[in-house]
C-alpha atoms as a PDB file:
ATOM      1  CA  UNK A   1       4.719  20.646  -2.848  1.00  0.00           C
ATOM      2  CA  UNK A   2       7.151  17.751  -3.561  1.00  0.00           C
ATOM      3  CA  UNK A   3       7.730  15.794  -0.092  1.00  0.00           C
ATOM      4  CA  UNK A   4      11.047  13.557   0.272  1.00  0.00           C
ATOM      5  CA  UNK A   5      10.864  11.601   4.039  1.00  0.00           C
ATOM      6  CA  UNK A   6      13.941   9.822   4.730  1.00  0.00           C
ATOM      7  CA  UNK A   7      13.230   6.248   6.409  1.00  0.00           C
ATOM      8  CA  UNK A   8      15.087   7.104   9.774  1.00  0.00           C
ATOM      9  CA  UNK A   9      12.578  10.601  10.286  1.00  0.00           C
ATOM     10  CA  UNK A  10      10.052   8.221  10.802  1.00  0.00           C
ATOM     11  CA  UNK A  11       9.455   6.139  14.094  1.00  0.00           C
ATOM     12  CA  UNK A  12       8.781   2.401  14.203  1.00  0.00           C
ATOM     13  CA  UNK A  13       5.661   2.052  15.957  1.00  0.00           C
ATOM     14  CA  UNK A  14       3.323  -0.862  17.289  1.00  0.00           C
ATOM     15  CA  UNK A  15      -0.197  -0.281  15.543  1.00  0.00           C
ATOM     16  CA  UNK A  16      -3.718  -1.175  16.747  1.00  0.00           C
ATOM     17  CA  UNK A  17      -5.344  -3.416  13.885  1.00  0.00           C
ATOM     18  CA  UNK A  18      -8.263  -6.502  13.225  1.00  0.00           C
ATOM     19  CA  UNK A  19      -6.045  -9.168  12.297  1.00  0.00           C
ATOM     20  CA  UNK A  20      -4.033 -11.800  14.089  1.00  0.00           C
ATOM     21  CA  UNK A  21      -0.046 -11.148  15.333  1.00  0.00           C
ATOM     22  CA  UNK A  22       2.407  -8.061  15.903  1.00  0.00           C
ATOM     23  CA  UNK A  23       2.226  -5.098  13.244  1.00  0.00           C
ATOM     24  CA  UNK A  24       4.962  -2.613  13.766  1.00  0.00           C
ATOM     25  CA  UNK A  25       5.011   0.020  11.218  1.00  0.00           C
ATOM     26  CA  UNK A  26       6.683   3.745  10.113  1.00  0.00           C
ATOM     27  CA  UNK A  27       3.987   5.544   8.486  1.00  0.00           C
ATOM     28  CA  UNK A  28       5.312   6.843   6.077  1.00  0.00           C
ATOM     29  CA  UNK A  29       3.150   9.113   4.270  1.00  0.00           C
ATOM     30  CA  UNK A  30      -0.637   9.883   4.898  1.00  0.00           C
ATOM     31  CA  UNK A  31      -3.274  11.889   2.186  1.00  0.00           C
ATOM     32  CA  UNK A  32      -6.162  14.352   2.542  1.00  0.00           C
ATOM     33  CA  UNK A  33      -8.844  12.602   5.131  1.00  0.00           C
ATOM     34  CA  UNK A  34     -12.601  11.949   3.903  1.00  0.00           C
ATOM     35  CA  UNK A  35     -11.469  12.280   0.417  1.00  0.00           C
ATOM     36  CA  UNK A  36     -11.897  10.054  -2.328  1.00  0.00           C
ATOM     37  CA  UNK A  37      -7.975  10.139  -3.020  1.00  0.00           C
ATOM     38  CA  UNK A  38      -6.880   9.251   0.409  1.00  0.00           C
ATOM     39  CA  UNK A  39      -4.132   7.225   0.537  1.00  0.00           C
ATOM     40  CA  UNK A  40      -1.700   5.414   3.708  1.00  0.00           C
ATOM     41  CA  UNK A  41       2.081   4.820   3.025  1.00  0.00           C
ATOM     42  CA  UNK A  42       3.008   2.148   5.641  1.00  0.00           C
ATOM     43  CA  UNK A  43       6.526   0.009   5.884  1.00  0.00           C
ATOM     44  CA  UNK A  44       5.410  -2.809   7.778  1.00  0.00           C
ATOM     45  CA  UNK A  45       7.044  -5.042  10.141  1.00  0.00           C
ATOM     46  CA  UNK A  46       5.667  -8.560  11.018  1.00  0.00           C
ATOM     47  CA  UNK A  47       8.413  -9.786  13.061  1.00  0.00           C
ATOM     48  CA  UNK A  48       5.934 -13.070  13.994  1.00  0.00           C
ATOM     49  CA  UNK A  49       3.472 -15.041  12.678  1.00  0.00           C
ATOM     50  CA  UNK A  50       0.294 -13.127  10.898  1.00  0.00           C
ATOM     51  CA  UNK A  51      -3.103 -14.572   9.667  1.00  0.00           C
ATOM     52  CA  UNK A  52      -6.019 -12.852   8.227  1.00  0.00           C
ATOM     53  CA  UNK A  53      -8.775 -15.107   6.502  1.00  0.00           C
ATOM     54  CA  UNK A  54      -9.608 -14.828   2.968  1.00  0.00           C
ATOM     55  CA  UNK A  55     -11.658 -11.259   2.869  1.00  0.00           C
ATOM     56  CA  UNK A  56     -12.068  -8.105   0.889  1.00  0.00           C
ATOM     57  CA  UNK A  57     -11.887  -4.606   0.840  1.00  0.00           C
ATOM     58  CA  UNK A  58     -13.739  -1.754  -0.753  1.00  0.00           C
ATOM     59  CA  UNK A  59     -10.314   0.410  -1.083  1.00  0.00           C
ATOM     60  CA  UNK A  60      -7.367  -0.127  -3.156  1.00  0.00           C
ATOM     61  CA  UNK A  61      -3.786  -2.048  -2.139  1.00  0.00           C
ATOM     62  CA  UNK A  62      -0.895  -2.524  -3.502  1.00  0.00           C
ATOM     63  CA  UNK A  63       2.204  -4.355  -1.488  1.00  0.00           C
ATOM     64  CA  UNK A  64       6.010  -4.511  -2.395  1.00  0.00           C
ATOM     65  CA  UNK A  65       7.536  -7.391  -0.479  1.00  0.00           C
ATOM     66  CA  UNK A  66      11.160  -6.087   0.726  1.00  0.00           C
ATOM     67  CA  UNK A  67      12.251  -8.749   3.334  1.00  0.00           C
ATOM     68  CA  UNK A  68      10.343 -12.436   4.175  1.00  0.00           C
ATOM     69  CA  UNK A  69       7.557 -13.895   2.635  1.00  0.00           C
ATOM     70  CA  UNK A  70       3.704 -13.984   2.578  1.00  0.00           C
ATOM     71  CA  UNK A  71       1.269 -16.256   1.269  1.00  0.00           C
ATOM     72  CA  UNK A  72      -1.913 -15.572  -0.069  1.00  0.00           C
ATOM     73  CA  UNK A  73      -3.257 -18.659  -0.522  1.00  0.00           C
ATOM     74  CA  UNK A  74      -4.879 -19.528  -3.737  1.00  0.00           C
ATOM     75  CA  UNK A  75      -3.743 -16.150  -5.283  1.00  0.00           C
ATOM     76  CA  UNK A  76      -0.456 -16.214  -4.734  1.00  0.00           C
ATOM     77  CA  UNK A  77       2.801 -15.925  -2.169  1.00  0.00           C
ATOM     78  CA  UNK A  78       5.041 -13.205  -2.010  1.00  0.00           C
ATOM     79  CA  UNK A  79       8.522 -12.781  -1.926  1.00  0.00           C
ATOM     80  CA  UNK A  80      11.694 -10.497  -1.525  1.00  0.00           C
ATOM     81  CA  UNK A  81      10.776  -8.506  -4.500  1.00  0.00           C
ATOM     82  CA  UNK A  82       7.177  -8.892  -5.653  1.00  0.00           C
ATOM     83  CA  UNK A  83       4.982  -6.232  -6.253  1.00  0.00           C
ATOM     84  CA  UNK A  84       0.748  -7.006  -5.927  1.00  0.00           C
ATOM     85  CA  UNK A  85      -1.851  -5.026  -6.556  1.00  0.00           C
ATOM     86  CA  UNK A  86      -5.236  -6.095  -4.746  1.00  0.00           C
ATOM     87  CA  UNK A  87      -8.150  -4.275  -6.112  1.00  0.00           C
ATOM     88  CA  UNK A  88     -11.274  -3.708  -4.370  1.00  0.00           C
ATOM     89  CA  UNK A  89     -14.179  -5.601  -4.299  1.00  0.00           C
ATOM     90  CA  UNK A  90     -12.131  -8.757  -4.814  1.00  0.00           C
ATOM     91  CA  UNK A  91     -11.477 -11.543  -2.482  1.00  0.00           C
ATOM     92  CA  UNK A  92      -8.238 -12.352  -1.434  1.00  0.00           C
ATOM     93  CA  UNK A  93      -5.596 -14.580   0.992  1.00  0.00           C
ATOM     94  CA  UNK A  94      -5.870 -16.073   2.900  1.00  0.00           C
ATOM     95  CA  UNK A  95      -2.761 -14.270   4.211  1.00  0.00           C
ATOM     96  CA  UNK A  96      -0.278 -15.660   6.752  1.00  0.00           C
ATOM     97  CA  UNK A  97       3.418 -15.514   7.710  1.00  0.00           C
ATOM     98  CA  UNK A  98       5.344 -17.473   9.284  1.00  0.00           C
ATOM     99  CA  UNK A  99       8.440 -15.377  10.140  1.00  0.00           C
ATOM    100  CA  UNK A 100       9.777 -12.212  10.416  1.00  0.00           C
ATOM    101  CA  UNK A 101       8.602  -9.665   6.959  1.00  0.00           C
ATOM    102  CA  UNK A 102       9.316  -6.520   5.860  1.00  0.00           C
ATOM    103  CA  UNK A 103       6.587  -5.147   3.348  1.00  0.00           C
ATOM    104  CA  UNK A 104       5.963  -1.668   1.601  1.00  0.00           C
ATOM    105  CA  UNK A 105       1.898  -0.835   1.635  1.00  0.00           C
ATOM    106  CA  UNK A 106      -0.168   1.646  -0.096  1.00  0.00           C
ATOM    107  CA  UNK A 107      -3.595   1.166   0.573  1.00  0.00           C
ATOM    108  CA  UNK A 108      -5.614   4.255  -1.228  1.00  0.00           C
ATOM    109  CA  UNK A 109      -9.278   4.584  -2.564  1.00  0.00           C
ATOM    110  CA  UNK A 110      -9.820   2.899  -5.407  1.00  0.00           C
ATOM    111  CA  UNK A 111     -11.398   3.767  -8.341  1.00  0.00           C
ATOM    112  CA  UNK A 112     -15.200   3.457  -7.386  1.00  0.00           C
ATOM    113  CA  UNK A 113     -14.484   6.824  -5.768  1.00  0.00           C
ATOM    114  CA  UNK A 114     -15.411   5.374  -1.881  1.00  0.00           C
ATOM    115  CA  UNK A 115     -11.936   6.813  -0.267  1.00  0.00           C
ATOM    116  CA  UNK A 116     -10.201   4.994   2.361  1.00  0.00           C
ATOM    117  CA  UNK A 117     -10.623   6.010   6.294  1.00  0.00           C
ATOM    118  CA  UNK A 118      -8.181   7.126   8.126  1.00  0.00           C
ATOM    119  CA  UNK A 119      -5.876   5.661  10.682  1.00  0.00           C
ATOM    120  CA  UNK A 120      -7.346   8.039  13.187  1.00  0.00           C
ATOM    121  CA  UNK A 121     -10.938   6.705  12.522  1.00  0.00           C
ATOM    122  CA  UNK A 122      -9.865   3.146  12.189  1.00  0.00           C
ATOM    123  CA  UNK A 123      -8.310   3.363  15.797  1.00  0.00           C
ATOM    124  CA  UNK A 124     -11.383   4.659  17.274  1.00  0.00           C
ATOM    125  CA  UNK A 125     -13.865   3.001  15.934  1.00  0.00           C
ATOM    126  CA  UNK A 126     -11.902  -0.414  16.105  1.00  0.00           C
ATOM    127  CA  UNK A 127     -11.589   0.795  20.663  1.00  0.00           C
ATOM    128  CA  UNK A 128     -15.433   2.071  20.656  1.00  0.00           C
ATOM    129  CA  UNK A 129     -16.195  -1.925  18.659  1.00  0.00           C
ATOM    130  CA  UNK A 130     -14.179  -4.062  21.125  1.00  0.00           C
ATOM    131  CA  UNK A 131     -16.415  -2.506  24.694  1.00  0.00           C
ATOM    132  CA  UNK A 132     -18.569  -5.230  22.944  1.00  0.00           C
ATOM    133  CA  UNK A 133     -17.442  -7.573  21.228  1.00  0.00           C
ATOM    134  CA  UNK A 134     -14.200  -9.294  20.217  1.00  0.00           C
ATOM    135  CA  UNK A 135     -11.547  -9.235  17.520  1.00  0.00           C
ATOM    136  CA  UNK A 136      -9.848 -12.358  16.569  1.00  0.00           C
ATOM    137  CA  UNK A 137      -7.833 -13.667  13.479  1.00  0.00           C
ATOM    138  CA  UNK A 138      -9.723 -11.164  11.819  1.00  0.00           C
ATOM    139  CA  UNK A 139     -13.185 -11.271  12.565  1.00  0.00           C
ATOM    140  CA  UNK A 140     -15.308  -9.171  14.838  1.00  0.00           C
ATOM    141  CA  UNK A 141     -17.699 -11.308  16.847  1.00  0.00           C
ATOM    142  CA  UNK A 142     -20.933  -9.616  18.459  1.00  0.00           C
ATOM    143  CA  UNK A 143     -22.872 -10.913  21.284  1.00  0.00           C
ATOM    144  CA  UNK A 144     -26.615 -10.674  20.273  1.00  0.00           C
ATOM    145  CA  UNK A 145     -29.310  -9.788  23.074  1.00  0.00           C
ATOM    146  CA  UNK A 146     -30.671 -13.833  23.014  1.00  0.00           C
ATOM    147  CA  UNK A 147     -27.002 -14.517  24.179  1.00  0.00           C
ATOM    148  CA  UNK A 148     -25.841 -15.960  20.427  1.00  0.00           C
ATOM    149  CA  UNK A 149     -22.817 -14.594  18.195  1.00  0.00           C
ATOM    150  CA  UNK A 150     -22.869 -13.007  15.146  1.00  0.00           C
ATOM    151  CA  UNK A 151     -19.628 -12.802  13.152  1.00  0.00           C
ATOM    152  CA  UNK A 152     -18.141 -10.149  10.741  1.00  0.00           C
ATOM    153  CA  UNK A 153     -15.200  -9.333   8.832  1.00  0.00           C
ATOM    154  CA  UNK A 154     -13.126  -7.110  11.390  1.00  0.00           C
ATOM    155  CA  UNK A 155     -12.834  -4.322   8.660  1.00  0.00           C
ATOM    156  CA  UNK A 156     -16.278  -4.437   7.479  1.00  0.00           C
ATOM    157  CA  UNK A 157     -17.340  -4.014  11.306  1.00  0.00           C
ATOM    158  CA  UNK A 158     -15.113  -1.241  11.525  1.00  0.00           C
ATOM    159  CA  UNK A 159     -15.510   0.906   8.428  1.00  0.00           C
ATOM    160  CA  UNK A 160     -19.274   0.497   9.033  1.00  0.00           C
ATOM    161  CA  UNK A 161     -18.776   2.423  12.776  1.00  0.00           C
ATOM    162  CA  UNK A 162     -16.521   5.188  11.278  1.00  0.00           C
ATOM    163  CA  UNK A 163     -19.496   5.467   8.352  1.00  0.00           C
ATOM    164  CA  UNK A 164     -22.624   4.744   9.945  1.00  0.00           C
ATOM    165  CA  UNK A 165     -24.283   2.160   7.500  1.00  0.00           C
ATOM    166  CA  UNK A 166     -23.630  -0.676   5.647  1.00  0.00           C
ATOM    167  CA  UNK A 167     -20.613  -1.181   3.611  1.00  0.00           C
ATOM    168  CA  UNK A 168     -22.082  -1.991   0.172  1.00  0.00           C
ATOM    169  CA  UNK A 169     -18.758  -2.928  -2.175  1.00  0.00           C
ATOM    170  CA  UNK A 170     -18.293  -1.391  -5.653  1.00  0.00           C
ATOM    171  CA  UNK A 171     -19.154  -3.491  -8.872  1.00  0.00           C
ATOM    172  CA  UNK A 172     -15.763  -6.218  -9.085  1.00  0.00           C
ATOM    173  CA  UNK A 173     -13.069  -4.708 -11.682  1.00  0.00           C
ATOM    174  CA  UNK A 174     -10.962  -7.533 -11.684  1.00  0.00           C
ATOM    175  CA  UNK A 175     -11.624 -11.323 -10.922  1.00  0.00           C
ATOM    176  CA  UNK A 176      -8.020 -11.766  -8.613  1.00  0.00           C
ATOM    177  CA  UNK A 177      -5.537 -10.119  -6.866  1.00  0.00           C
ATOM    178  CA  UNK A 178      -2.058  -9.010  -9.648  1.00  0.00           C
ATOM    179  CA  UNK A 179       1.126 -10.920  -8.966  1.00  0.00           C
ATOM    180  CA  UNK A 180       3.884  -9.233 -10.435  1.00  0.00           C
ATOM    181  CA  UNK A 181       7.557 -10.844 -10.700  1.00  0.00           C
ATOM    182  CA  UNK A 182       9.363  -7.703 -11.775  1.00  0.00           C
ATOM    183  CA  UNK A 183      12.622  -9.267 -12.303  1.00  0.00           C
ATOM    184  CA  UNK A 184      10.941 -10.996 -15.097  1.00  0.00           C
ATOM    185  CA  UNK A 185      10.014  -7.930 -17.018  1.00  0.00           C
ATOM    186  CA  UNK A 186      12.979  -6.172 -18.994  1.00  0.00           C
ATOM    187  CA  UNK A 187      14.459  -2.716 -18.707  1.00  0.00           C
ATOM    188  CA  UNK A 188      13.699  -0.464 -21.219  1.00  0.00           C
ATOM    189  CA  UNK A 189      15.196   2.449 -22.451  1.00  0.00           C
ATOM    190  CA  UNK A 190      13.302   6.398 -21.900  1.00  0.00           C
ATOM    191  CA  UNK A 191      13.244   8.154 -24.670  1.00  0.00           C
ATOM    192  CA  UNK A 192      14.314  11.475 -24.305  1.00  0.00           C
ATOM    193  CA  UNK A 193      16.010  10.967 -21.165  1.00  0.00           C
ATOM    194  CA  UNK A 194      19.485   9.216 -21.611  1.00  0.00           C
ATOM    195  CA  UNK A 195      20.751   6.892 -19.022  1.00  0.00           C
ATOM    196  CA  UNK A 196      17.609   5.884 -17.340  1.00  0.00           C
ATOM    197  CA  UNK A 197      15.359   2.611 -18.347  1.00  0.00           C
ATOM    198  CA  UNK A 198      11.572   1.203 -17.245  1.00  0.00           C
ATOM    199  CA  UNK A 199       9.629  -1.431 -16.053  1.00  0.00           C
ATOM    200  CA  UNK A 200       5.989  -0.612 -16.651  1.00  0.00           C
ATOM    201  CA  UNK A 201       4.409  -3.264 -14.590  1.00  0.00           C
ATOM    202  CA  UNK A 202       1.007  -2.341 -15.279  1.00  0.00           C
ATOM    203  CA  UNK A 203      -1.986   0.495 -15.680  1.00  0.00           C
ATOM    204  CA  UNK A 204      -5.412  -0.711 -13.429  1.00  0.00           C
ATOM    205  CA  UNK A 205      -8.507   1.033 -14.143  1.00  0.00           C
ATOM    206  CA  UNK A 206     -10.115   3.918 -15.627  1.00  0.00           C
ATOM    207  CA  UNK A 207      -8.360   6.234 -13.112  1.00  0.00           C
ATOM    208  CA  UNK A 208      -4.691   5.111 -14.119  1.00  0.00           C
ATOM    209  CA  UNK A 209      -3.205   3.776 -11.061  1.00  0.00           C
ATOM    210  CA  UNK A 210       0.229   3.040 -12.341  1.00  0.00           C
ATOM    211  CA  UNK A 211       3.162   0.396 -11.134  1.00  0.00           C
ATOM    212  CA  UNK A 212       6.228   0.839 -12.772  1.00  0.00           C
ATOM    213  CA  UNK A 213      10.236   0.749 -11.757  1.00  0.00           C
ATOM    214  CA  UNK A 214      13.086   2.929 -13.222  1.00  0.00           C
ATOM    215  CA  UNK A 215      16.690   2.370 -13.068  1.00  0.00           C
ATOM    216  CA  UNK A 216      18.732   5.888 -13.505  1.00  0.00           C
ATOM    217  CA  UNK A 217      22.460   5.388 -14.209  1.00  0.00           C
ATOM    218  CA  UNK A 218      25.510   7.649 -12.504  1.00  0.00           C
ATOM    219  CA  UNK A 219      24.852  10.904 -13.320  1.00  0.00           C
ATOM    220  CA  UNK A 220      21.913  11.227 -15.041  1.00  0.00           C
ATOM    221  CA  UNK A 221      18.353  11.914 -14.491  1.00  0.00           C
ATOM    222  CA  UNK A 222      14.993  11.092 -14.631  1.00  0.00           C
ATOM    223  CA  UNK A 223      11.633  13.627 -14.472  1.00  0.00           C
ATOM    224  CA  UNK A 224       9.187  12.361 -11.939  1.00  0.00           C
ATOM    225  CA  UNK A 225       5.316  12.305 -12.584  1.00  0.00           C
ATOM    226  CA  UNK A 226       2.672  13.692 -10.512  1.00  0.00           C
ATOM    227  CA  UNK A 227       0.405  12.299  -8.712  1.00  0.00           C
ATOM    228  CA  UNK A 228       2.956   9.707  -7.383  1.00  0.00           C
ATOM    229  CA  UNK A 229       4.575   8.385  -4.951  1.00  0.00           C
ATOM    230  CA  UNK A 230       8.346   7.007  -5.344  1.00  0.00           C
ATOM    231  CA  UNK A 231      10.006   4.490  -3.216  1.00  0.00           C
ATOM    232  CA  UNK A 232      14.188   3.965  -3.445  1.00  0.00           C
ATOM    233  CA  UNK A 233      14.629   0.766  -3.814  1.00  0.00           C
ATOM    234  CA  UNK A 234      18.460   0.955  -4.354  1.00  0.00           C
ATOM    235  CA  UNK A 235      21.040   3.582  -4.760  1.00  0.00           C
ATOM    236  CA  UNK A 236      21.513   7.422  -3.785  1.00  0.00           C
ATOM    237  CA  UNK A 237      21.309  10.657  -5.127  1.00  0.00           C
ATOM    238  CA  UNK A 238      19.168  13.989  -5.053  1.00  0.00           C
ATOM    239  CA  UNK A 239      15.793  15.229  -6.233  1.00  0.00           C
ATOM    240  CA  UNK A 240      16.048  18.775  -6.274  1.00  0.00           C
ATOM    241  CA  UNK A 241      18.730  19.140  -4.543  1.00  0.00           C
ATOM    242  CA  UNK A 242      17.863  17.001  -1.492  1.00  0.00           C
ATOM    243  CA  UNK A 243      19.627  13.922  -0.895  1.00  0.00           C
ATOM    244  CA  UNK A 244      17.769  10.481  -1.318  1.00  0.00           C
ATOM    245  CA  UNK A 245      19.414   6.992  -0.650  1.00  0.00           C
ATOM    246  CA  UNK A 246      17.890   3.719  -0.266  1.00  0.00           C
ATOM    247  CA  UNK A 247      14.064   3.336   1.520  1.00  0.00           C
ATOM    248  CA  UNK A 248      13.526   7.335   0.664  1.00  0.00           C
ATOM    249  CA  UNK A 249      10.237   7.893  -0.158  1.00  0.00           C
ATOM    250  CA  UNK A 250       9.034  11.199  -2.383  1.00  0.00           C
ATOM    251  CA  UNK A 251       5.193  12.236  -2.771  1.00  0.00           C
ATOM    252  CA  UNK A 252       4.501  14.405  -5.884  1.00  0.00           C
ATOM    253  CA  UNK A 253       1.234  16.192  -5.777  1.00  0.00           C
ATOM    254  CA  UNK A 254      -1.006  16.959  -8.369  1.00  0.00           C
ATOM    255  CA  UNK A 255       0.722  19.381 -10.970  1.00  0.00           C
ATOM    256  CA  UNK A 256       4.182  18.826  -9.142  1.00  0.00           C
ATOM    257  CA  UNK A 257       7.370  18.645 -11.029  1.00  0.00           C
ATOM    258  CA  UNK A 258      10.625  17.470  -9.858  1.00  0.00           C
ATOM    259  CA  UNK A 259      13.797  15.496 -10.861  1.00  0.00           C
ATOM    260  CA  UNK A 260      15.674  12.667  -9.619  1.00  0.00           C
ATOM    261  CA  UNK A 261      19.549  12.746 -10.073  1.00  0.00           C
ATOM    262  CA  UNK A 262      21.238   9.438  -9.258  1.00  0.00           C
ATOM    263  CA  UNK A 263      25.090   9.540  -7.896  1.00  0.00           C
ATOM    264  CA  UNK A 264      24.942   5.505  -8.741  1.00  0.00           C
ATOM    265  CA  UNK A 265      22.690   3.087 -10.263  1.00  0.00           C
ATOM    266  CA  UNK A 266      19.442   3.801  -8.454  1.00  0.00           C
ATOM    267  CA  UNK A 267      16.082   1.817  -8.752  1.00  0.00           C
ATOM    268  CA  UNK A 268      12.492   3.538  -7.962  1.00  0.00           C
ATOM    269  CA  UNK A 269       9.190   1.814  -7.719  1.00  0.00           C
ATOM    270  CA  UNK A 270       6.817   4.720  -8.553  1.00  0.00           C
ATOM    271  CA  UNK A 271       3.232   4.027  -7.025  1.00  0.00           C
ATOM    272  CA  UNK A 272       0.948   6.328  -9.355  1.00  0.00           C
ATOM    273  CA  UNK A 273      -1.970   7.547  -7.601  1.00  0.00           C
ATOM    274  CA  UNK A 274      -5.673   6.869  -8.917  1.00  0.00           C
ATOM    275  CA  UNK A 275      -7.063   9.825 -10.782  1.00  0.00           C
ATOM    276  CA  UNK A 276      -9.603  11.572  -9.534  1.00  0.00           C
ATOM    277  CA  UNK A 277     -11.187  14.702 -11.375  1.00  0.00           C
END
């Protein structure tokens, strides 16, 4: 079934998480638990300063930087308009802020097939972690029996309560983090499907997570793919008959159809799902 969430349906909340500073976020869309495909659809909002040291993860990111910056050290800094895809099993940041930011965030399971845990899970685990020991600028410290310290990566710590063994990460895909500047790439015209123009901004892996962007013109319209998730990055119109404007967000399932009408110039970033057979 084809989901559209408007932004204001969904509250801005304060979120328990391993790193260092405020994270408010509406969560926007969540997938199927203990799966290999599921997924978390955040907005985020860092209205501070943030810092989490150079680390890794053995699920999938990608990030689309709406309002503020963020730098990622070596890899790369982010602004009002970049799209990144961080893959897992690669090292990246690391990350700070230094000022209020407004980012989009799919994190998903990547192509190795591991899944990504749910926010329910993290939460606990992350409570049942700190009764003994302590999170800080993300790093979980233990206190060993001979009084000494042991130290962690906070997420490692945590995904390894919620799974009960060691995290052992996937074989590395790619060497870095993807930068994308997508004003950079240029528009180009759909065949088939008059009025509306791409932006692929790149295919990762052998399950086909896709980034692209599509511009639709007044009146016309453009047929969605499944297995994705579309952002509204400017503009208004319908899908289906339900109004979408600007921040809309619309899941497609696997075998969904559906198609987006735009009332004036309207931009999507579609966020194309891993496949998983």
């Amino acid at each position: 079934m084809v989901r559209i969430i408007p932004l204001d349906s969904v509250p801005l909340v304060e979120r328990a998480h391993v790193r260092e500073g405020l994270f408010r976020s509406r969560r926007l869309l969540i997938g199927e638990p203990r799966t290999a495909g599921n997924f978390s659809l955040q907005l985020v909002l860092t209205p501070n300063s943030y810092e989490s040291p150079r680390h890794r993860h053995n699920f999938d990111q990608v990030r689309y930087q709406i309002e503020g910056d963020f730098d990622f050290g070596p890899d790369g800094k982010m602004h009002p308009g970049s799209i990144a895809y961080f893959p897992e099993a690669t090292h990246y940041g690391p990350q700070s802020s230094t000022g209020a930011s407004l980012t989009l965030v799919l994190q998903f399971g990547g192509a190795s097939g591991d899944g990504y845990i749910s926010s329910e899970q993290y939460a606990e685990a992350m409570q049942t972690l700190a009764a003994v020991g302590t999170f800080a600028k993300g790093v979980y410290t233990r206190l060993k029996p001979d009084g000494g310290k042991s130290n962690q990566d906070a997420y490692e710590a945590v995904w390894e309560k919620v799974n009960g063994r060691p995290l052992v990460y996937p074989p590395r895909r790619y060497a870095r983090a993807i930068f994308t500047e997508p004003e950079n790439f240029r528009w180009v015209p759909i065949p088939g499907q008059p009025g509306t123009s791409a932006k692929l901004l790149g295919i990762f892996s052998e399950r086909q997570t896709k980034l692209a962007l599509y511009r639709v013109e007044p009146g016309a319209s453009l047929a969605l793919e499944d297995e994705s998730i579309y952002f509204v990055t400017s503009g208004a119109g319908t899908v289906d008959g339900s109004t979408i404007e600007k921040h809309t967000t619309i899941h497609l399932a696997r075998a969904d159809r559906a198609v987006a009408r735009a009332n004036e110039v309207t931009e999507l970033l579609q966020l194309g799902l891993p496949r998983f057979d």
